[in-house]
N, C-alpha and C. Protein backbone atom coordinates (compact mmCIF):
# COMPACT_ATOMS: atom_id res chain seq x y z
N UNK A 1 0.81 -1.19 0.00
CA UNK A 1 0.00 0.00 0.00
C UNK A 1 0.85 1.25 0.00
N UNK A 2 2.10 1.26 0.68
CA UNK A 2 3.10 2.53 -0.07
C UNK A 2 3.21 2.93 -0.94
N UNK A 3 3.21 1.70 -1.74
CA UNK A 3 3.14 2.11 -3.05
C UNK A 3 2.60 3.05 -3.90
N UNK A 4 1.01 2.64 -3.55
CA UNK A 4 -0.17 2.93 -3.80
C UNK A 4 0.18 4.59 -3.21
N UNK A 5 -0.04 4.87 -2.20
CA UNK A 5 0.39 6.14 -1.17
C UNK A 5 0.85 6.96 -2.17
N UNK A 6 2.69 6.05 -2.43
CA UNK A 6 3.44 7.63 -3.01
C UNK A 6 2.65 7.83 -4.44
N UNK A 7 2.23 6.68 -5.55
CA UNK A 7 1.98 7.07 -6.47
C UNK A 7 0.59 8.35 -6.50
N UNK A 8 -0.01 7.83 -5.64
CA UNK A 8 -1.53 9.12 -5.27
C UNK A 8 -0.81 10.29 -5.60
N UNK A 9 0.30 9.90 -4.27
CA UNK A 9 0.92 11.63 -3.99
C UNK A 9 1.52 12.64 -5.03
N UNK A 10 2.18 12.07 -5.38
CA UNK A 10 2.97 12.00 -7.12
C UNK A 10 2.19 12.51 -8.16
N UNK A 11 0.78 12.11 -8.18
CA UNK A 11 0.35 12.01 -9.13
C UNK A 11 -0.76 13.44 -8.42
N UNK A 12 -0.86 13.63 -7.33
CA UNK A 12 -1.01 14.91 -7.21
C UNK A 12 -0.45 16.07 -7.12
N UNK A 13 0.84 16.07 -6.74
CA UNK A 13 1.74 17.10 -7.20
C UNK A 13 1.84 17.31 -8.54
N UNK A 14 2.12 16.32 -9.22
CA UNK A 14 2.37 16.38 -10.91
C UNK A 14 1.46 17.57 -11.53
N UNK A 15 -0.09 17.16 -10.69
CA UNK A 15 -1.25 17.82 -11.42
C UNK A 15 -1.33 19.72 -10.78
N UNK A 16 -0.72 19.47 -9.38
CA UNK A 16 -0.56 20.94 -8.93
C UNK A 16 1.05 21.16 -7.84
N UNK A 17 1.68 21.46 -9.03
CA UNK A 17 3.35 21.42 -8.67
C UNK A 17 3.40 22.53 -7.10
N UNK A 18 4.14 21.86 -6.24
CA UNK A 18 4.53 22.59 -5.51
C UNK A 18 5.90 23.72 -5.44
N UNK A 19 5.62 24.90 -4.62
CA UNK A 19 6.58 25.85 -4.75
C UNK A 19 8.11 25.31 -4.42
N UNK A 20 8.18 24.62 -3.52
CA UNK A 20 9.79 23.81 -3.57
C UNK A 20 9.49 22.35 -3.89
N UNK A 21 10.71 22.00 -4.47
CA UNK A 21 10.84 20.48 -5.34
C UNK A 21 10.42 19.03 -4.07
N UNK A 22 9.56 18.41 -4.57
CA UNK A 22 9.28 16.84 -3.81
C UNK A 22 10.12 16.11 -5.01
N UNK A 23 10.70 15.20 -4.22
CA UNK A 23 11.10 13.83 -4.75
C UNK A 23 10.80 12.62 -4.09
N UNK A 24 9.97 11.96 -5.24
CA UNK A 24 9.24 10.75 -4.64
C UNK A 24 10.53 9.85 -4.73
N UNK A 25 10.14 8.90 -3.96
CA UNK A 25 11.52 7.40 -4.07
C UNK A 25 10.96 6.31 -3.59
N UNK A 26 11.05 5.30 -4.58
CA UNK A 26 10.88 3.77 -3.99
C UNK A 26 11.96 3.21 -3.63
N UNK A 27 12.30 2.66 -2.59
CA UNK A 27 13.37 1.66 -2.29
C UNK A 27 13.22 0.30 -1.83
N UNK A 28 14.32 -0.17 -2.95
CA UNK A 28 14.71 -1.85 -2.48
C UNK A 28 15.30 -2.51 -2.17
N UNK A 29 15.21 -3.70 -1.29
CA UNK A 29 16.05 -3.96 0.06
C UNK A 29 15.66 -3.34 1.13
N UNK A 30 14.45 -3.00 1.24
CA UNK A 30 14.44 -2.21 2.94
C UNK A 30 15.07 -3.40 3.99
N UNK A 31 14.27 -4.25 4.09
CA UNK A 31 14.72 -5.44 3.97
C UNK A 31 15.59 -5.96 4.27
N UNK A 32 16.31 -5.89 4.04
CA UNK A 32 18.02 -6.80 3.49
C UNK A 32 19.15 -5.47 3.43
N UNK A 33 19.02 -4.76 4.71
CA UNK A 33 20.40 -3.43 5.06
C UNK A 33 19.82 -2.50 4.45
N UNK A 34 18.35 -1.87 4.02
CA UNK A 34 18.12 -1.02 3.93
C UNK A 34 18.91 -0.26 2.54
N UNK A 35 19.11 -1.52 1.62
CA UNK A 35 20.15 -1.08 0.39
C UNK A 35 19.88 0.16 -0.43
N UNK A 36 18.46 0.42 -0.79
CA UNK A 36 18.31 0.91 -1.65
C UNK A 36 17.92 2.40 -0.97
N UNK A 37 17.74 2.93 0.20
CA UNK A 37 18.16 4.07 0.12
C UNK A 37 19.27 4.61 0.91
N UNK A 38 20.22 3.57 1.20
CA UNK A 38 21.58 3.08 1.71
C UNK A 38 22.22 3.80 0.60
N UNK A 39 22.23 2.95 -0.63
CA UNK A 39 22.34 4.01 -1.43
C UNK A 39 22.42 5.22 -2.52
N UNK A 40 21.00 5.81 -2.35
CA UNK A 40 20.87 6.80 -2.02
C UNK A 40 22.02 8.27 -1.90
N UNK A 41 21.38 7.40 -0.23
CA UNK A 41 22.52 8.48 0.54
C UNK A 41 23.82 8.80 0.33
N UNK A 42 23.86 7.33 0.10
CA UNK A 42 25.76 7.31 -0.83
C UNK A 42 26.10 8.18 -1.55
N UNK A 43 25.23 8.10 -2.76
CA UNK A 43 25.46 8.55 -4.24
C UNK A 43 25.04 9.57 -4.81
N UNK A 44 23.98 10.38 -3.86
CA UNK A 44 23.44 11.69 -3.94
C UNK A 44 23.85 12.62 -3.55
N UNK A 45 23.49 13.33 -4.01
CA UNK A 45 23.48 15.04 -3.19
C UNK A 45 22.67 15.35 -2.30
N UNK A 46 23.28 15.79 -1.01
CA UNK A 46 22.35 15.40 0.27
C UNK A 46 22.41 16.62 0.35
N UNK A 47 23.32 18.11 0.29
CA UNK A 47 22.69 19.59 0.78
C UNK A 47 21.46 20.20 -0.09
N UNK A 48 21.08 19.77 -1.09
CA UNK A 48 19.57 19.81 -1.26
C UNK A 48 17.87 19.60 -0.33
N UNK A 49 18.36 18.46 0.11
CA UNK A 49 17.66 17.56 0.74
C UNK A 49 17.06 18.28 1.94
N UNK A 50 16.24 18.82 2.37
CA UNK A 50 15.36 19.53 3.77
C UNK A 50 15.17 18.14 4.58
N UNK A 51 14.75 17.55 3.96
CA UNK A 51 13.89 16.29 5.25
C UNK A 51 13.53 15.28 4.23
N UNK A 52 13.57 14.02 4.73
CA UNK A 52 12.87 12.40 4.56
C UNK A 52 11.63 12.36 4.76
N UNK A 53 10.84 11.81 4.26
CA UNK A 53 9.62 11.48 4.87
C UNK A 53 9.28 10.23 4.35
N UNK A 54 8.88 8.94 5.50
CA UNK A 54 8.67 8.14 4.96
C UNK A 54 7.67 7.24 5.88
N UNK A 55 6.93 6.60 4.52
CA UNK A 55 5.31 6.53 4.38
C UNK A 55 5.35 4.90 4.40
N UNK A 56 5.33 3.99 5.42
CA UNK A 56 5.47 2.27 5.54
C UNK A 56 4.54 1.88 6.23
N UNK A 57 4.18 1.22 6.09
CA UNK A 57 2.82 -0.04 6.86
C UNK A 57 2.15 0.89 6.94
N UNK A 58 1.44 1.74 6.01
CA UNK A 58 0.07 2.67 6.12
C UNK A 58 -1.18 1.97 5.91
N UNK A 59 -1.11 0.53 5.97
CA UNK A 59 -2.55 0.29 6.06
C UNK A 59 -3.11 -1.05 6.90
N UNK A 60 -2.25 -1.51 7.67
CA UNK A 60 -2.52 -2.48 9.10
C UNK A 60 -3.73 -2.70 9.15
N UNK A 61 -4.42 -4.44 9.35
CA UNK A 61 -5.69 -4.01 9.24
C UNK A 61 -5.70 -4.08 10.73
N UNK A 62 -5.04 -3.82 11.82
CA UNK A 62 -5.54 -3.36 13.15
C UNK A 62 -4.98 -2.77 13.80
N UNK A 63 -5.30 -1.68 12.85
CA UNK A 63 -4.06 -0.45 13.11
C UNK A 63 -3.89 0.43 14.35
N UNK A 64 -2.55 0.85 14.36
CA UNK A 64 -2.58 2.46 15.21
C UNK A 64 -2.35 3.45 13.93
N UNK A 65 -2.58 4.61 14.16
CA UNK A 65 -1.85 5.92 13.54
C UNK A 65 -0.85 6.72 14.36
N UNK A 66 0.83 5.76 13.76
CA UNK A 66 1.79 6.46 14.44
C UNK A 66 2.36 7.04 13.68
N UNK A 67 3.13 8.42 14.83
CA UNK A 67 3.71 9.69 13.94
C UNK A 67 5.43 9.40 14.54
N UNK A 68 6.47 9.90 13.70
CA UNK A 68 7.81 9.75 14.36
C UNK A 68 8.28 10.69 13.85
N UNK A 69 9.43 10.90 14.12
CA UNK A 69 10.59 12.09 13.75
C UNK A 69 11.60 13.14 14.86
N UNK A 70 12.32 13.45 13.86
CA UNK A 70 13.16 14.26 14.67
C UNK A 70 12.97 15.73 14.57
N UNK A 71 11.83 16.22 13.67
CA UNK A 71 11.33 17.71 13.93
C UNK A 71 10.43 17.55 13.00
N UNK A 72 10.35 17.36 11.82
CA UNK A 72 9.53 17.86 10.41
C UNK A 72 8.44 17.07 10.65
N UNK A 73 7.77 15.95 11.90
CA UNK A 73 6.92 15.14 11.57
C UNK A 73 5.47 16.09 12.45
N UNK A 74 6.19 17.10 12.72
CA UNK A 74 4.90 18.46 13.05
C UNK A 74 3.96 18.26 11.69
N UNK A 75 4.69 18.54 10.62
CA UNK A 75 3.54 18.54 9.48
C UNK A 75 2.59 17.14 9.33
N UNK A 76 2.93 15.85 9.95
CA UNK A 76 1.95 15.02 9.97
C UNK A 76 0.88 15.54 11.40
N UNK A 77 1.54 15.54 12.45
CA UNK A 77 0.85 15.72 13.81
C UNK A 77 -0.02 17.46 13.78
N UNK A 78 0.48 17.43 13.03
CA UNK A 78 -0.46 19.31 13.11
C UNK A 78 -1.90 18.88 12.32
N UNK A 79 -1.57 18.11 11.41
CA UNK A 79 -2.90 17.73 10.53
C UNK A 79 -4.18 16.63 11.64
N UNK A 80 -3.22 15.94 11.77
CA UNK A 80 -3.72 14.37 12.59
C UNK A 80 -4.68 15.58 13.63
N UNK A 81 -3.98 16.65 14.48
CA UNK A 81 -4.83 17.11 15.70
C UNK A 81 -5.64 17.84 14.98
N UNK A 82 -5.79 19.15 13.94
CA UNK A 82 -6.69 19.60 13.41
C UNK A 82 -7.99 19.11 13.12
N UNK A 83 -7.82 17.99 12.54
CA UNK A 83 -8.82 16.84 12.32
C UNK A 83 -9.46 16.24 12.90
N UNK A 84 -8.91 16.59 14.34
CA UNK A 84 -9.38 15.54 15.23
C UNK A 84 -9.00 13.86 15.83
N UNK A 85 -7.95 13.47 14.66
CA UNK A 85 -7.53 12.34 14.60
C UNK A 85 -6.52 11.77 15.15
N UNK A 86 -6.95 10.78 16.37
CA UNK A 86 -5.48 10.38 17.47
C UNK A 86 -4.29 10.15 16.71
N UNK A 87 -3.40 10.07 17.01
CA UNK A 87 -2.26 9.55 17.11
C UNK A 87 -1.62 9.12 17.89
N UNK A 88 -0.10 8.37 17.90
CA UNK A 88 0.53 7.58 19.02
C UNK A 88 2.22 8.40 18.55
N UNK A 89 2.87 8.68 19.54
CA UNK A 89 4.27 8.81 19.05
C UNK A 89 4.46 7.85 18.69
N UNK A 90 5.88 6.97 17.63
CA UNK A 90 6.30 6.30 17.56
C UNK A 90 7.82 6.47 17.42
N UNK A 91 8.90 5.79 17.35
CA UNK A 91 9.82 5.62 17.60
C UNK A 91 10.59 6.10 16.64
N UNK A 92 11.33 6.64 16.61
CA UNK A 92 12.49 6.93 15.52
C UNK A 92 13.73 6.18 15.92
N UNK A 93 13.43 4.78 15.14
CA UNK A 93 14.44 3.41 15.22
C UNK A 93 14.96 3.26 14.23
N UNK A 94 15.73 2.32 13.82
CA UNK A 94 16.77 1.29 13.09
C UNK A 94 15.69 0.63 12.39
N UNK A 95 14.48 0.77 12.21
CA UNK A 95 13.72 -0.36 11.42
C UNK A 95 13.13 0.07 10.20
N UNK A 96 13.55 1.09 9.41
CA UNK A 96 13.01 1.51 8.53
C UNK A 96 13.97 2.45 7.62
N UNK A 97 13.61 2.95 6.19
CA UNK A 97 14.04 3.59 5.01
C UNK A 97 14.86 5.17 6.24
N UNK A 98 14.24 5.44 6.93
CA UNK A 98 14.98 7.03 7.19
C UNK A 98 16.32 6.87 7.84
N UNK A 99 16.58 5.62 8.35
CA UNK A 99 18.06 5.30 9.06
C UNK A 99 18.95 6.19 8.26
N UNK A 100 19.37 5.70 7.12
CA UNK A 100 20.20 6.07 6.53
C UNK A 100 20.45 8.17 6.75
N UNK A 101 19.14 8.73 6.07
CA UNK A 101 18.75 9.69 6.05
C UNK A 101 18.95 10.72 7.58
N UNK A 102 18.78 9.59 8.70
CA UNK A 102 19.07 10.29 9.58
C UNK A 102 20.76 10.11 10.37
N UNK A 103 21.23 9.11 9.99
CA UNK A 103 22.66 8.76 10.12
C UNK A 103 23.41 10.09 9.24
N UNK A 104 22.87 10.58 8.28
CA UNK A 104 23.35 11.62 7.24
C UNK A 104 23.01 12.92 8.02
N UNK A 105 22.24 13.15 9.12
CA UNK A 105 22.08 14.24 9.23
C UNK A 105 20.84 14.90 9.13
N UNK A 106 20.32 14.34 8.14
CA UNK A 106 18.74 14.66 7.73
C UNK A 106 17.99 14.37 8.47
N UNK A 107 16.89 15.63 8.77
CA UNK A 107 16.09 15.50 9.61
C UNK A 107 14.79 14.52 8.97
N UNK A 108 14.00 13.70 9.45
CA UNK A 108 12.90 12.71 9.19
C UNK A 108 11.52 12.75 9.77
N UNK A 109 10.86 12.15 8.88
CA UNK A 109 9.42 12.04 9.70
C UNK A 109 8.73 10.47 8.81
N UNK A 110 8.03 10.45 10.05
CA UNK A 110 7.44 9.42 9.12
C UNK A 110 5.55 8.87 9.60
N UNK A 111 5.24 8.01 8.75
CA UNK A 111 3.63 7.72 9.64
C UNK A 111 3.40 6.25 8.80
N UNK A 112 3.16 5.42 10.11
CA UNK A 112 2.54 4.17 9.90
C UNK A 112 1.37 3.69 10.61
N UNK A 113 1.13 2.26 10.58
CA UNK A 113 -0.30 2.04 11.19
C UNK A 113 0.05 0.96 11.85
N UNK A 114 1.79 0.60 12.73
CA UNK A 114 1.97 -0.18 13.34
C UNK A 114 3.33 -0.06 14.44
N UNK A 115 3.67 1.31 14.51
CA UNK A 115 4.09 1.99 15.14
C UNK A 115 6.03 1.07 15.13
N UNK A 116 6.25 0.90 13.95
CA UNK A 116 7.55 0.20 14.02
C UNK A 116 7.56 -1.13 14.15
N UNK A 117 6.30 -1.88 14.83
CA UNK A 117 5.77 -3.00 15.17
C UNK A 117 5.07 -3.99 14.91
N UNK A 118 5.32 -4.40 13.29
CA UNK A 118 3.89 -4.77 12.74
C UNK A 118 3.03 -6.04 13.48
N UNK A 119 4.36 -6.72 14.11
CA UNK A 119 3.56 -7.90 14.77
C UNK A 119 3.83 -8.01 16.72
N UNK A 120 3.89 -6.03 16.52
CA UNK A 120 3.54 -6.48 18.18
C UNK A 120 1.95 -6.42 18.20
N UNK A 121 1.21 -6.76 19.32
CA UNK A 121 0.05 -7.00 20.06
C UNK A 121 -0.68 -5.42 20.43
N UNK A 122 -1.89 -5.42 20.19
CA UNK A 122 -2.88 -4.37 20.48
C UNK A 122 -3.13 -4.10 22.09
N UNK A 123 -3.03 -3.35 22.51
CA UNK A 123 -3.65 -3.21 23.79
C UNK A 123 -4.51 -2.58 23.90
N UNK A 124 -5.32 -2.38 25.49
CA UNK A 124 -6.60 -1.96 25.09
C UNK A 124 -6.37 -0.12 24.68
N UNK A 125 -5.40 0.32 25.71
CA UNK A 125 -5.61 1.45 25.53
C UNK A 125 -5.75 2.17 23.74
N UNK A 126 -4.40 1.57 23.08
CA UNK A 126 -4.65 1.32 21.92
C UNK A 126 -6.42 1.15 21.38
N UNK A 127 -6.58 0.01 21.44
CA UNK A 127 -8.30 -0.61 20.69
C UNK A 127 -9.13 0.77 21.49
N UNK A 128 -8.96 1.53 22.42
CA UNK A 128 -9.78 2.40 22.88
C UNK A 128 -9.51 3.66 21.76
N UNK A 129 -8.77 3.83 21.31
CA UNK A 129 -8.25 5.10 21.19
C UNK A 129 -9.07 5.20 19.19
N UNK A 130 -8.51 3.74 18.34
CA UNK A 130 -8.46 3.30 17.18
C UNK A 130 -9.29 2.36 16.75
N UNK A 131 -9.69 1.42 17.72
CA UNK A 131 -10.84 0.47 17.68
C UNK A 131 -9.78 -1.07 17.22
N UNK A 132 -10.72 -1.85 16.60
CA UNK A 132 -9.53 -3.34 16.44
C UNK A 132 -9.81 -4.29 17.92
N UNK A 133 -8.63 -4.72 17.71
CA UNK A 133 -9.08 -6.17 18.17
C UNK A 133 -7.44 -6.54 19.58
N UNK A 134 -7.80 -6.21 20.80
CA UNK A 134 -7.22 -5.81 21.53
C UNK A 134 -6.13 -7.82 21.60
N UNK A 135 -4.79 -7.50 21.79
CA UNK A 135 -4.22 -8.98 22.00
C UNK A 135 -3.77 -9.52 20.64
N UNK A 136 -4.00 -8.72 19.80
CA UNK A 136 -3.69 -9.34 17.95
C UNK A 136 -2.39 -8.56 17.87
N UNK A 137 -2.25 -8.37 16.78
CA UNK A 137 -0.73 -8.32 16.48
C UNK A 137 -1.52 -7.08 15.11
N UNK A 138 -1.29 -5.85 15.07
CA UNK A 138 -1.11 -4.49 14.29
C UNK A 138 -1.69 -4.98 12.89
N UNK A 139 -0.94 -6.04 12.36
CA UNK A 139 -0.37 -6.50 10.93
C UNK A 139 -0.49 -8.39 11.03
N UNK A 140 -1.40 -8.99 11.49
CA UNK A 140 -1.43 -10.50 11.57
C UNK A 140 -0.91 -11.12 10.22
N UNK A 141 -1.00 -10.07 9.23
CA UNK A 141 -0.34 -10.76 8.05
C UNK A 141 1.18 -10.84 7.56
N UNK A 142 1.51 -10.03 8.32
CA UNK A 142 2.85 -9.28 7.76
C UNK A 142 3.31 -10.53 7.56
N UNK A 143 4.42 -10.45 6.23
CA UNK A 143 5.54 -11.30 5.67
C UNK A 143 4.73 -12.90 6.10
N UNK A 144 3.33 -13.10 6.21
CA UNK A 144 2.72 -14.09 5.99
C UNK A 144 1.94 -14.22 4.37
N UNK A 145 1.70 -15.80 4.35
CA UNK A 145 0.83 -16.05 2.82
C UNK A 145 -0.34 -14.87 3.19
N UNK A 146 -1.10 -14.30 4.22
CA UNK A 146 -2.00 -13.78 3.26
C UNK A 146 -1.91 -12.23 3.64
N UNK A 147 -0.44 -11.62 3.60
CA UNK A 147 -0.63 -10.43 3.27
C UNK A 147 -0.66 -9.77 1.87
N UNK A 148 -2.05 -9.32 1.31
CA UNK A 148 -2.58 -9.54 0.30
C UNK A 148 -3.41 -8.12 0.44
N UNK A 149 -3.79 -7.75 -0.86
CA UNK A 149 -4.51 -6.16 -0.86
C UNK A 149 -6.13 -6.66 -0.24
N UNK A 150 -6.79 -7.77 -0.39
CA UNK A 150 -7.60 -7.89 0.62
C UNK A 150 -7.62 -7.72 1.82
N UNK A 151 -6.43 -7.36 2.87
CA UNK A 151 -6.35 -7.79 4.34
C UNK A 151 -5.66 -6.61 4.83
N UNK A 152 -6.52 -5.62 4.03
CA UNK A 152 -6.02 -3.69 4.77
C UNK A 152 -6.77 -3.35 5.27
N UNK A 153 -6.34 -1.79 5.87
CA UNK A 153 -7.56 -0.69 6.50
C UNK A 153 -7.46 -0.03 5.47
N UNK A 154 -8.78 0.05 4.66
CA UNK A 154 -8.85 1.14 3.58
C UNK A 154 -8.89 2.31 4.24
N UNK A 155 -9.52 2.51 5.35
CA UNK A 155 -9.44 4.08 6.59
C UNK A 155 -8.31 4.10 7.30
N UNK A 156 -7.42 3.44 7.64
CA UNK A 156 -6.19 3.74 7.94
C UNK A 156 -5.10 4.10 6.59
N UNK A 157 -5.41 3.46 5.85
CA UNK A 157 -4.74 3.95 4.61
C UNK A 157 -5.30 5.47 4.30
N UNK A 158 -6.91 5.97 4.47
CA UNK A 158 -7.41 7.29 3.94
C UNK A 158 -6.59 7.81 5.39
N UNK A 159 -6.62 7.81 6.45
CA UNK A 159 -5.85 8.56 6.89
C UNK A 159 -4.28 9.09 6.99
N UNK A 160 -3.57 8.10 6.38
CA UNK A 160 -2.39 8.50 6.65
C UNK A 160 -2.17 8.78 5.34
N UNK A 161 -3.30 8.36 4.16
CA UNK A 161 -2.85 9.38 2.95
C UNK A 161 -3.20 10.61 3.30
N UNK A 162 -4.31 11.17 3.22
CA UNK A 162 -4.65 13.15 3.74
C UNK A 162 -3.41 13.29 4.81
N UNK A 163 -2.96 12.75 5.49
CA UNK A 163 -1.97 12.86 6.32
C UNK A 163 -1.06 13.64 5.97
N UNK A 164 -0.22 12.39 4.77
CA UNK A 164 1.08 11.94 3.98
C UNK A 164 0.79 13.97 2.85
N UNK A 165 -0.72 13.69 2.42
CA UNK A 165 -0.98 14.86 1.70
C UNK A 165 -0.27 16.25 1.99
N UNK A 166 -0.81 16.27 3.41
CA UNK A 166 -0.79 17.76 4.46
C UNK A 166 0.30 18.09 4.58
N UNK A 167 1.06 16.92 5.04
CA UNK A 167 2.57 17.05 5.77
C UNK A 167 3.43 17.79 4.07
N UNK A 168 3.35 16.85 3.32
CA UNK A 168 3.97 17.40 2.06
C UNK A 168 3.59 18.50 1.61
N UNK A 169 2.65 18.66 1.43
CA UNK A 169 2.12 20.59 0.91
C UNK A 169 2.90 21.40 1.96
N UNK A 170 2.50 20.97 3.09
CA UNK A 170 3.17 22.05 4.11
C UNK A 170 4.60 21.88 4.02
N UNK A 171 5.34 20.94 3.66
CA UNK A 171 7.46 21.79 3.90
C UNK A 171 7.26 22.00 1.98
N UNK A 172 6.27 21.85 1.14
CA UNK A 172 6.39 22.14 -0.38
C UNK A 172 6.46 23.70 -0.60
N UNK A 173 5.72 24.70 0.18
CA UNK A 173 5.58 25.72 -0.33
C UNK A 173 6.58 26.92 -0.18
């Protein structure tokens, strides 16, 4: 469903360009050392670069809506509270595409629907906050046979796309 995410996003900028440059990026190997925006970082020009933002497990079907970062992830959490819509901090760890990005210096943000955790366990406070199924695991499918485009939150996905939206318009202009 990232996928899905950046191409939306992409394909809405395309149609109404923002005042400073977005660059979308898929990477491969997240996986396996985080190769592909490992490097990236290598091989690019990084004093361009304002901030990372990166958009993973946005659609858990028993989700949280977590926000992370080291400053720029205001533009997700400013939207999420406007709206009305909880959120959870989450961690700015070793388990994802911004390592690199933030090993470089670059400041990051990011928003998922499993808070770094796809197969830790729901609690209630959690299921109170998001609803789901308290004692399950975020992502019961992850890196199982049936994680499959049947077995999402199409509303956790609409949220952390308008999210993913907000945050980007706002460091675009």
């Amino acid at each position: 469903m990232c996928s899905a995410l950046l191409l939306h996003l992409a394909q809405s900028f395309a149609a109404k360009p923002a005042g400073n440059s977005v660059q979308f990026c898929w990477w491969g190997g997240e996986e396996d050392g985080m190769r592909g925006s490992r490097q990236f970082v290598k091989t690019e020009a990084l004093q361009l670069i304002r901030g990372y933002f990166n958009m993973d497990m946005v659609a858990a079907p028993n989700y949280v809506i977590g926000v992370y970062g080291n400053g720029p992830q205001r533009h997700f959490t400013d939207h999420l509270t406007a709206i009305g819509q909880p959120w959870l901090e989450g961690p700015v760890d070793g388990m994802s595409d911004q390592v690199p990005f933030l090993d470089a210096g670059i400041p990051v943000a990011g928003i998922d629907t499993v808070r770094s955790a796809p197969a830790a366990l729901k609690n209630a406070r959690d299921a109170a906050l998001f609803g789901g199924t308290v004692g399950q695991p975020f992502d019961p499918n992850y890196h199982a046979s049936g994680d499959s485009i049947t077995n999402i939150s199409t509303k956790a996905l609409a949220i952390c796309t308008t999210a993913s939206h907000a945050a980007l318009r706002g460091v675009s202009r």
